[in-house]
Protein backbone atom coordinates (compact mmCIF):
# COMPACT_ATOMS: atom_id res chain seq x y z
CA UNK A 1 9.37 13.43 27.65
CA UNK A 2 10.56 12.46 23.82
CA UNK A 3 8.84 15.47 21.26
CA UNK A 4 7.95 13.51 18.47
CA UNK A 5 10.08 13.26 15.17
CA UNK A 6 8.99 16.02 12.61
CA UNK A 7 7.50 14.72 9.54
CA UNK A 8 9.61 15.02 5.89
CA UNK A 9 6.46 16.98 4.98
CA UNK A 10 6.35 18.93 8.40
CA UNK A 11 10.46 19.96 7.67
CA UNK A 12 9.10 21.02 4.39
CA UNK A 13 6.91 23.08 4.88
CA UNK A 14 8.96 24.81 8.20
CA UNK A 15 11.77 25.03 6.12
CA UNK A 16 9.50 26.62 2.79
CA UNK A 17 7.83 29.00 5.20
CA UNK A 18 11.45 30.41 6.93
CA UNK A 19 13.00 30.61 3.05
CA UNK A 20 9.67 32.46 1.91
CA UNK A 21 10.31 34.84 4.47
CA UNK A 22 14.32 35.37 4.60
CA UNK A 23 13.62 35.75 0.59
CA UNK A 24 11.14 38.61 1.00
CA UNK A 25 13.31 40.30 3.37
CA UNK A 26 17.05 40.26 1.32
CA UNK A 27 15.37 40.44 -2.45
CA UNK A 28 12.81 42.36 -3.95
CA UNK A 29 10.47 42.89 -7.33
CA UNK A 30 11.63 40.60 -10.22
CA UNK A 31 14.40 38.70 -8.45
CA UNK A 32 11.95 38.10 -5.26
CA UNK A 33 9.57 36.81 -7.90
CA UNK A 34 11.55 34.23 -9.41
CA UNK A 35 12.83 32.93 -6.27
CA UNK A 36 9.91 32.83 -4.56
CA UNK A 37 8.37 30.92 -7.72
CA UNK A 38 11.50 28.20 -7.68
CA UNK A 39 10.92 27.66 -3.79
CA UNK A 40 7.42 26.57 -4.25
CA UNK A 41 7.65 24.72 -7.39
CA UNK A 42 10.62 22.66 -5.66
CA UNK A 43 8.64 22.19 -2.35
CA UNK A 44 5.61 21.28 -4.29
CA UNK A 45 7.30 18.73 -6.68
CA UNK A 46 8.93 16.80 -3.56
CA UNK A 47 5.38 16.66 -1.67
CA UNK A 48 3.71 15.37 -5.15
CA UNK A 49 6.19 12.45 -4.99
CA UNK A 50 6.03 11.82 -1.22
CA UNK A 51 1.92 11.68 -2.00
CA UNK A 52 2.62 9.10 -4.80
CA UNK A 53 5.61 7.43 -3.45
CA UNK A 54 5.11 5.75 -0.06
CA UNK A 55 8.66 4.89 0.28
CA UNK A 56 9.22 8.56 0.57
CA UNK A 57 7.77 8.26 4.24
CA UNK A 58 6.75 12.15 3.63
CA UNK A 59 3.68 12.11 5.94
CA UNK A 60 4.74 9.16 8.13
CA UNK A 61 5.68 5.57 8.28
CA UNK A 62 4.73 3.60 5.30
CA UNK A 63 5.85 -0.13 5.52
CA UNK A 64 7.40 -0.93 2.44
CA UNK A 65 10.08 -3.27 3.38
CA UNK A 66 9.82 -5.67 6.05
CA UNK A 67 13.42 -5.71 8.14
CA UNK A 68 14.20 -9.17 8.23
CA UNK A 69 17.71 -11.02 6.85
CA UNK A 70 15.95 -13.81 5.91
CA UNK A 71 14.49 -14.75 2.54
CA UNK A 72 10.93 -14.28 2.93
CA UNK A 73 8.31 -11.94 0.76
CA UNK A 74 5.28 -11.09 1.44
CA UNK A 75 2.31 -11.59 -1.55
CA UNK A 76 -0.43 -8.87 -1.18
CA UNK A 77 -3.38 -8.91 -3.42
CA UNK A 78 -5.59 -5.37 -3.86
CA UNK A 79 -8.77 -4.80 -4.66
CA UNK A 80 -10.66 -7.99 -3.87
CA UNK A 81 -12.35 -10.25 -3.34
CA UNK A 82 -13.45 -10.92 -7.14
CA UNK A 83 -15.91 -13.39 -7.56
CA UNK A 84 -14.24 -14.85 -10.74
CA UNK A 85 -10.81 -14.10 -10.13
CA UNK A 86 -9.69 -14.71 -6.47
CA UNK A 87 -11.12 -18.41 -6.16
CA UNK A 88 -8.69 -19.22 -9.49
CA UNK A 89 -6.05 -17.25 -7.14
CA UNK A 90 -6.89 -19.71 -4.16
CA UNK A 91 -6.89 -22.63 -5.95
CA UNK A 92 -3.25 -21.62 -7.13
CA UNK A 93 -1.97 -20.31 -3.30
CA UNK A 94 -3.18 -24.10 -2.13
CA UNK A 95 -1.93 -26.23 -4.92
CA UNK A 96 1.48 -24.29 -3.77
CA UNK A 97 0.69 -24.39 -0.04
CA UNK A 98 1.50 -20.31 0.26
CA UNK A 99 -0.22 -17.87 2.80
CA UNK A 100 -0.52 -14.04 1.03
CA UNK A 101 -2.24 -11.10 2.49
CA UNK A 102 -5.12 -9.52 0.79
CA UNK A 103 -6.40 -5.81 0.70
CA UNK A 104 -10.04 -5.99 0.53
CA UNK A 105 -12.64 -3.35 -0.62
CA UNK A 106 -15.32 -3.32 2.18
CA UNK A 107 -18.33 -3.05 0.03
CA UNK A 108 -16.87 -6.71 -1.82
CA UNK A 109 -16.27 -8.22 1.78
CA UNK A 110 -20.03 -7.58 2.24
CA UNK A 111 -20.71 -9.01 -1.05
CA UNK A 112 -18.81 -12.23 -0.94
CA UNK A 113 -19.28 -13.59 2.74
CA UNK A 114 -18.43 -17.16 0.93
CA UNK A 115 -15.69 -16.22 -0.43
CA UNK A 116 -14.31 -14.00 2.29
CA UNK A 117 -15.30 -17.39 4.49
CA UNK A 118 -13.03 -19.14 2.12
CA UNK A 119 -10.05 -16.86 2.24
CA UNK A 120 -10.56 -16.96 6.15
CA UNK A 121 -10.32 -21.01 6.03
CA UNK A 122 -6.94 -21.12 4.07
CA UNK A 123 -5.64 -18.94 6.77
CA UNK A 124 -4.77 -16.46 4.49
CA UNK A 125 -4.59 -12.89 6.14
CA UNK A 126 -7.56 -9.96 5.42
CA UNK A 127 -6.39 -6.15 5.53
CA UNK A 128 -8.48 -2.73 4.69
CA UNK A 129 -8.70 -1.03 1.13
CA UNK A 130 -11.30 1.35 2.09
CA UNK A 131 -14.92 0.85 2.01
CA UNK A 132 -15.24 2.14 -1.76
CA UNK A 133 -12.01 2.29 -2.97
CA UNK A 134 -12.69 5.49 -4.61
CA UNK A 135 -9.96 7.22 -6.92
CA UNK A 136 -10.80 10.10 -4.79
CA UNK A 137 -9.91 8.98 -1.39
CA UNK A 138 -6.72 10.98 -0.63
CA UNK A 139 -8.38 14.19 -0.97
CA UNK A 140 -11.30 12.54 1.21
CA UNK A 141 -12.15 14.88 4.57
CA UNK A 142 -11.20 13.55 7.83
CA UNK A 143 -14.80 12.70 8.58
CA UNK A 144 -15.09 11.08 4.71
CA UNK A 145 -11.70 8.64 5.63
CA UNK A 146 -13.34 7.90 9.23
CA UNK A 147 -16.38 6.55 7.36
CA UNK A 148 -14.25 4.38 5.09
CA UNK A 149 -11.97 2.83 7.25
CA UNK A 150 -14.42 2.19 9.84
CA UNK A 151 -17.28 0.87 7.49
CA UNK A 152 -14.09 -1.21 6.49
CA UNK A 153 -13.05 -2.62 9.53
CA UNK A 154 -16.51 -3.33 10.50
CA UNK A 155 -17.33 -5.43 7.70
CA UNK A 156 -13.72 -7.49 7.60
CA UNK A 157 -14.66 -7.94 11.94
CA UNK A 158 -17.75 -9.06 10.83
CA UNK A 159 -16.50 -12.03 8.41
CA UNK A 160 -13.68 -12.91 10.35
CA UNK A 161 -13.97 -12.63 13.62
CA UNK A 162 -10.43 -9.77 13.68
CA UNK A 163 -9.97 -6.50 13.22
CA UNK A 164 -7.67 -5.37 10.33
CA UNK A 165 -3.62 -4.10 11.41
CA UNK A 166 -2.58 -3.00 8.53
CA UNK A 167 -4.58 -0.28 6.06
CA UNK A 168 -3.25 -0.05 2.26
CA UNK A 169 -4.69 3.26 0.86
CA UNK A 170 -6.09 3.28 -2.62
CA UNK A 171 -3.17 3.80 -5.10
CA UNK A 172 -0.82 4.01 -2.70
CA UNK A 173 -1.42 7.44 -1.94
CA UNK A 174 -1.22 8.75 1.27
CA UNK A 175 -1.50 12.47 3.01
CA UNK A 176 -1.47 14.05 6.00
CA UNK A 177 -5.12 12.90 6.32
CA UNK A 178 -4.36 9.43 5.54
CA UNK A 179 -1.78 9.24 8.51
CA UNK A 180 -4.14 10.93 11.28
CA UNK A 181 -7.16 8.62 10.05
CA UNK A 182 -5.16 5.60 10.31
CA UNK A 183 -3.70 6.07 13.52
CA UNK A 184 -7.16 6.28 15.04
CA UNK A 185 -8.19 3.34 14.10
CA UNK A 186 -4.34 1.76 15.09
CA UNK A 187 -3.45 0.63 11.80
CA UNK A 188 -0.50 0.65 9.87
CA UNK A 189 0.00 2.35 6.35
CA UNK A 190 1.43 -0.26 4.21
CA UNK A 191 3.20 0.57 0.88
CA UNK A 192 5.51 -1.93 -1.26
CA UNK A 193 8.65 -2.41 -2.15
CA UNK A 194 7.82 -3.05 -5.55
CA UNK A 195 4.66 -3.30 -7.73
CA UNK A 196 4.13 -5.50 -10.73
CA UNK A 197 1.29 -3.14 -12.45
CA UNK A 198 -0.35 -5.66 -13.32
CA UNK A 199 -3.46 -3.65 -14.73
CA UNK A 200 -1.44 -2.38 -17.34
CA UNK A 201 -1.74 -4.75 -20.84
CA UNK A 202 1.96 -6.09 -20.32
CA UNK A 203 3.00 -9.83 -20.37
CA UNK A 204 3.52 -12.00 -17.32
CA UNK A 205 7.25 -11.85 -17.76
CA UNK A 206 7.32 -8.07 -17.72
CA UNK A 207 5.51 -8.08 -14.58
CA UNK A 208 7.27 -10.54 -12.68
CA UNK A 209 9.91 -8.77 -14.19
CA UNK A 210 9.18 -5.43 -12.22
CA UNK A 211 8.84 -7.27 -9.20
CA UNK A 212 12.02 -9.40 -8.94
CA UNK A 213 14.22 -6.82 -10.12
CA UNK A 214 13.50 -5.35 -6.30
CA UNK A 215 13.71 -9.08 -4.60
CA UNK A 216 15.28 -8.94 -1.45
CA UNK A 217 14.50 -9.98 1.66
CA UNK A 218 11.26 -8.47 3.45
CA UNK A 219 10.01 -7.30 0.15
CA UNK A 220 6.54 -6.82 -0.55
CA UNK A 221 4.86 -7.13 -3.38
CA UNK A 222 1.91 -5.91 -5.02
CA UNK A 223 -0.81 -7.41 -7.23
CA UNK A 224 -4.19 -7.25 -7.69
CA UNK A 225 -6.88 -10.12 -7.70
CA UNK A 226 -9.52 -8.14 -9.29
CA UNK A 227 -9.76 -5.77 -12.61
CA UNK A 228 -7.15 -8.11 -14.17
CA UNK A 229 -7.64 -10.96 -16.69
CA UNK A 230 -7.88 -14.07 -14.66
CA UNK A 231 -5.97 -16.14 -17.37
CA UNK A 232 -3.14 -13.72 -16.53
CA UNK A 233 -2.96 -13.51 -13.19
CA UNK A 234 -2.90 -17.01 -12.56
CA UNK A 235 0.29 -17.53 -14.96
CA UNK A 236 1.78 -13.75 -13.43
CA UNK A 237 1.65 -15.54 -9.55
CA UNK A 238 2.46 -19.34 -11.15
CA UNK A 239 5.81 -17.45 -12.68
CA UNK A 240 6.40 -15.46 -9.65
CA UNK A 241 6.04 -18.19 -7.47
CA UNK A 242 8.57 -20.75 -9.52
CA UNK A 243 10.85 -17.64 -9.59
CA UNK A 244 10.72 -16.87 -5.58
CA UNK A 245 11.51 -20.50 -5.58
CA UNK A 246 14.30 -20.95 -7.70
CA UNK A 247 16.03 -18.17 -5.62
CA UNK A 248 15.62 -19.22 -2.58
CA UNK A 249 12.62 -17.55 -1.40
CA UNK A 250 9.37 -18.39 0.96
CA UNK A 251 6.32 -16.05 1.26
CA UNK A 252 4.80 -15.39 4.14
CA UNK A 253 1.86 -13.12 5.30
CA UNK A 254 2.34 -9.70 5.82
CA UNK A 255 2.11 -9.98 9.67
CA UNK A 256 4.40 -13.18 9.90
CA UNK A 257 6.65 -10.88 7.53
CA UNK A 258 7.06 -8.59 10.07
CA UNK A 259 8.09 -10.34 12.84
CA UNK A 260 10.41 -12.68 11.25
CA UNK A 261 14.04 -11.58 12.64
């Protein structure tokens, strides 16, 4: 039987634990100090950016790149649905006949069964966000991430008739926690390959910018169809889209991203 693969952040902390010791024992007083001090400042910097960065893969798999040849993207929206913002999103997605995957914020599936009914109809595809999407949640206790991701689930089950595969966790952050939590509930961490940040005051060209400067194919991108300006959204994805084109590109949902050889 296979042992399973040690994490980055499992090798880290093994390997910070035996150099803690093996310093102790060859060094002492000042010099001990210092190196002791460099060890943990270095181990703690690289687990900081595996916690922000998902294509780290510190605490497990994070899909951030789907592994296909082909060139296809995937379009995910976060934070949603937004009452005045995602049906100016759908409107767009018909008019150019393109499927994207949405991250949705349980207590806003709840609140917008029509909408939710109308993202179901265009066959786009409906993933988990957390229940609350609190700025909080990766320091959430194991019983405080069940809660979210199962109120979650519940709610997108409820709306459309499927459970959720894929689980994008608030900021992108992910721990240890996150990883366990998920895997409970069988879904899939899901990072990007590259974000516009789109809620920072930047024009549409500077965040299409951000984005096609990691095209390739399997990428996924991220956006948001909530906490943004409507106006601006709608010209960001109307850019993107003419761009994607121009190269070469089709988007696909997240799911059909993945299995595309």
């Amino acid at each position: 039987m296979l042992r399973p693969r040690l994490t980055k952040y499992q090798v880290i902390v093994i390997t910070t634990i035996l150099a803690t010791v093996l310093i102790s024992v060859i060094t002492d007083g000042a010099t001990c100090f210092w190196w002791l001090a460099g060890l943990c400042s270095l181990a703690g910097t690289a687990v900081g950016l595996g916690v922000s960065f998902p294509q780290m893969q510190m605490f497990g798999r994070s899909i951030c790149l789907a592994p296909t040849r082909r060139k296809v993207v995937a379009l995910t929206f976060d934070d949603g649905p937004d009452p005045v913002n995602t049906p100016a999103l759908l409107d767009l997605l018909a008019e150019r006949k393109v499927r994207a995957t949405f991250f949705c914020i349980g207590t806003r599936v709840l609140a917008q069964p029509e909408l939710m009914n109308r993202l179901v109809a265009a066959e786009h595809e409906i993933e988990n966000h957390t229940f609350r999407h609190s700025p909080a949640t990766n320091i959430f206790s194991v019983r405080q991430l069940r809660d979210e991701l199962s109120r979650t689930q519940s709610a997108i089950e409820q709306t459309t008739g499927r459970l959720p595969e894929y689980f994008r966790p608030p900021m992108g952050l992910t721990s240890p926690r996150t990883f366990r939590v998920a895997a409970e509930f069988e879904l899939k961490i899901t990072g990007y390959t590259a974000r516009g940040l789109d809620r920072r005051d930047d024009t549409p060209e500077i965040i299409v910018g951000r984005l096609l400067r990691k095209l390739q194919p399997g990428a996924i991108f991220l956006l948001h169809d909530a906490g943004v300006p409507r106006e601006r959204m709608v010209t960001v994805v109307t850019l993107l889209l003419d761009k994607l084109a121009a190269e070469g590109y089709q988007c696909l949902r997240l799911d059909e991203l993945m299995t595309t050889t």
